[in-house]
Protein backbone atom coordinates (compact mmCIF):
# COMPACT_ATOMS: atom_id res chain seq x y z
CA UNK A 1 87.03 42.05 12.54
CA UNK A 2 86.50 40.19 8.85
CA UNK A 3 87.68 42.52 6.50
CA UNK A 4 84.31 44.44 4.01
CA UNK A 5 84.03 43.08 0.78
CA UNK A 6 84.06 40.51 -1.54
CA UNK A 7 84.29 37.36 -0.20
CA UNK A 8 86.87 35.49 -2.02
CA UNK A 9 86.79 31.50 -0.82
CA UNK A 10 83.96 29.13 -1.47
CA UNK A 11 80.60 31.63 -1.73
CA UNK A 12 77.81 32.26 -4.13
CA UNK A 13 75.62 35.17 -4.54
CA UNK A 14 72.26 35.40 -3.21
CA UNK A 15 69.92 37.95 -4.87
CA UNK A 16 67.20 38.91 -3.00
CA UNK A 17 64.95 42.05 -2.92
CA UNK A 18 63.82 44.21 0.63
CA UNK A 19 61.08 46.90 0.64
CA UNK A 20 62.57 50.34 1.59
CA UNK A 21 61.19 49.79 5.58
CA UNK A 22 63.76 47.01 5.59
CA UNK A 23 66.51 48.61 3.90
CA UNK A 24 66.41 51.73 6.09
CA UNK A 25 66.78 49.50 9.15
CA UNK A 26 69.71 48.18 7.28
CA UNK A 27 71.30 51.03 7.07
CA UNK A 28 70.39 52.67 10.72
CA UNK A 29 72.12 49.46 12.02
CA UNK A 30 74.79 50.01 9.51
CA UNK A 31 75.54 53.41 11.20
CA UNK A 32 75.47 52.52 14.55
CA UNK A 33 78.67 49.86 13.29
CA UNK A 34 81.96 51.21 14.14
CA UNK A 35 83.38 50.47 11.03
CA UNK A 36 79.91 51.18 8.70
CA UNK A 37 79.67 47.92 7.46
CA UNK A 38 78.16 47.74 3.69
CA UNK A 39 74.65 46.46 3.32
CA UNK A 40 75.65 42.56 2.35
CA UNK A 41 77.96 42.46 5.04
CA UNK A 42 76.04 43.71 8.09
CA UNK A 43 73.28 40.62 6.55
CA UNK A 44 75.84 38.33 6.98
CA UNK A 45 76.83 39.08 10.09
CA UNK A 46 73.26 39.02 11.30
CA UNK A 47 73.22 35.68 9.74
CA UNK A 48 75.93 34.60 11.55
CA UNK A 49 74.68 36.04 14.89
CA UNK A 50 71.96 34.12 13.85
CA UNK A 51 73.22 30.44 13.56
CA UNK A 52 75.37 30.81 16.62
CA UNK A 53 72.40 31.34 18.34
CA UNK A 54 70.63 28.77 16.91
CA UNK A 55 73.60 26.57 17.96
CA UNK A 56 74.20 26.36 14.27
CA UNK A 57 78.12 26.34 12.89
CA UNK A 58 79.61 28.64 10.82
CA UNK A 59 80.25 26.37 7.87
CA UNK A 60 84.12 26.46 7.00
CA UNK A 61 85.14 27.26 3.27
């Protein structure tokens, strides 16, 4: 499991703003996590879900 937090190699912030409905299924999803990811990391994980099912690399950093 990718340890929460900061990542610390070759990222950038992205800013981006979610109406509440979207932040509460955020955070039910966060809950049903073992390990209650925070908010940016359950969104990358999804992301990363995401591109491996769009046959889409994880790019390396």
């Amino acid at each position: 499991m990718a340890k929460m937090g900061r990542p610390t190699r070759n990222t950038a912030p992205v800013t981006i703003r979610m109406d509440q409905d979207m932040l509460k299924a955020i955070d039910d999803y966060r809950r049903e996590q073992a390990d209650l990811p925070s908010r940016p990391e359950v969104v990358r994980r999804v992301m990363e879900e995401w591109m491996a099912a769009q046959g889409r690399a994880k790019a390396e950093g």
